[in-house]
Protein backbone atom coordinates (compact mmCIF):
# COMPACT_ATOMS: atom_id res chain seq x y z
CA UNK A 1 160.68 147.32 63.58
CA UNK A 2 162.10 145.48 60.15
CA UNK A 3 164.27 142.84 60.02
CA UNK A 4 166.91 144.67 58.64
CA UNK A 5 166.34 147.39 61.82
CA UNK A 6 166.93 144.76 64.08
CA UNK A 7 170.04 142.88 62.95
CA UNK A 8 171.88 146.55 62.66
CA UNK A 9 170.67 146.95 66.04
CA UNK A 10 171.38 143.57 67.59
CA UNK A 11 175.02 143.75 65.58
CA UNK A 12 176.00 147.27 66.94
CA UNK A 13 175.09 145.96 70.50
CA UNK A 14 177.34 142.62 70.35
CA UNK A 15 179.81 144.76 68.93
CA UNK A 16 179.84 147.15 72.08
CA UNK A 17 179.60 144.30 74.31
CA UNK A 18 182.80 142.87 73.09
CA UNK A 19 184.35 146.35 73.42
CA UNK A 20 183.56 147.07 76.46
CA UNK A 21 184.41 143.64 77.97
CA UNK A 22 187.52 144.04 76.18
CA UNK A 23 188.60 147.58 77.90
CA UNK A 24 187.80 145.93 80.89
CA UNK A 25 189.55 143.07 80.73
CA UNK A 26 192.83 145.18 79.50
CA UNK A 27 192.77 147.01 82.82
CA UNK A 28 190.51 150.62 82.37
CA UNK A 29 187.89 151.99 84.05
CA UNK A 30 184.12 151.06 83.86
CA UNK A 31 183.29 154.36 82.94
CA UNK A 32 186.17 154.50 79.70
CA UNK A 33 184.45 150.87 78.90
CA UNK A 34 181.07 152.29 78.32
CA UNK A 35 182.67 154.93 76.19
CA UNK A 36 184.27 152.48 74.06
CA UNK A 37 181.16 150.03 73.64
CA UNK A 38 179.31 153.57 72.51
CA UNK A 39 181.72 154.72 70.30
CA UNK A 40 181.57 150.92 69.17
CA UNK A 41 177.94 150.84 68.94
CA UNK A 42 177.98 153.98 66.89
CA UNK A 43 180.26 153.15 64.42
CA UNK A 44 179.02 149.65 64.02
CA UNK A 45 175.48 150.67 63.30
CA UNK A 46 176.58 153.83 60.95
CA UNK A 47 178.98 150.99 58.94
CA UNK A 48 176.24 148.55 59.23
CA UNK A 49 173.24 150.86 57.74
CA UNK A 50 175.71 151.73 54.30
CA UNK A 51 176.55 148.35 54.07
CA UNK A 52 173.37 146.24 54.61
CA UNK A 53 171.04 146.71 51.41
């Protein structure tokens, strides 16, 4: 794995971390948590890939 592979990866997971702990902590469902942290995750690491050189 490249450097560059892991800080997208290691990014996209704090992000979905955050957004899940956030849904939580505003009162959903565990299950609508882990949907946000992927959609999170996803768009994080897509974002992260075009942007990162």
């Amino acid at each position: 794995m490249t450097v560059r592979a892991a800080v997208i990866l290691m990014l996209g997971v704090q992000i979905a971390v955050a957004a899940g702990v956030l849904t939580v902590l505003a009162g959903s469902a565990w299950a609508v948590a882990v949907l946000a942290g992927g959609g999170a995750f996803a768009g994080t690491v897509a974002f992260a890939r075009s942007v990162i050189g």
